[in-house]
Protein backbone atom coordinates (compact mmCIF):
# COMPACT_ATOMS: atom_id res chain seq x y z
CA UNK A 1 0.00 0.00 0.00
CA UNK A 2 2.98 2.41 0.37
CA UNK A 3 3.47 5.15 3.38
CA UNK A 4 0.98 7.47 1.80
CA UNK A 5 -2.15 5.59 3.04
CA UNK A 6 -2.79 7.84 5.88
CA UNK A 7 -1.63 11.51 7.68
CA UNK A 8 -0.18 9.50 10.42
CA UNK A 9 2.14 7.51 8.55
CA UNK A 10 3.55 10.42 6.93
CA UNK A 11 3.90 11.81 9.70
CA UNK A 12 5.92 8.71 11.42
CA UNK A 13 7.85 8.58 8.46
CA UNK A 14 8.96 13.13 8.70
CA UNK A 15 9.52 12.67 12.31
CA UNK A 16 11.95 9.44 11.76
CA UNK A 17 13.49 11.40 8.83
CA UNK A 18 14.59 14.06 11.21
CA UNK A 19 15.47 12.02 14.49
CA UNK A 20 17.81 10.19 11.86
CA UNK A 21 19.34 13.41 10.45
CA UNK A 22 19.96 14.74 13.46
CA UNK A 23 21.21 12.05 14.75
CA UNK A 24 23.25 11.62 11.97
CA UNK A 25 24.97 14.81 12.26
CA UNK A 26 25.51 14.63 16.03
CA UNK A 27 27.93 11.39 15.52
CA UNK A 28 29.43 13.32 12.60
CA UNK A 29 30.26 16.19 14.84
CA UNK A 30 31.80 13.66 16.83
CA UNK A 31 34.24 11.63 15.25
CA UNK A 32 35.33 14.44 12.57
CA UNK A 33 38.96 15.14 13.18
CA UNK A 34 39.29 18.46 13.88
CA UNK A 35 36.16 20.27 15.82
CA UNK A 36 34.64 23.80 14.24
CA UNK A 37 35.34 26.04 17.14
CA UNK A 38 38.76 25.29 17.31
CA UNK A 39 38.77 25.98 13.18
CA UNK A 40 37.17 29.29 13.57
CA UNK A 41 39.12 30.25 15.99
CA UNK A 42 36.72 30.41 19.02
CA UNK A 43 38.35 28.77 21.64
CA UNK A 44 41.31 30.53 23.72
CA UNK A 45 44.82 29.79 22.66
């Protein structure tokens, strides 16, 4: 039948989406090699 059926399964489906991305991007920020404040010059040298 597909996700489309009905409201609430789209809506299951955007909220997963984004729970994924962001957790996504939260274990990115984590294991990248070199963090973004210290890159932009943010933290105190």
């Amino acid at each position: 039948m597909g996700v489309m059926h009905c409201p609430l399964c789209v809506g299951l489906a955007v909220l997963s989406a984004v729970r994924f991305s962001a957790l996504a991007l939260l274990v990115w920020q984590r294991f990248r090699p070199e963090p973004a404040a210290a890159s932009a010059g943010l933290l105190p040298v």
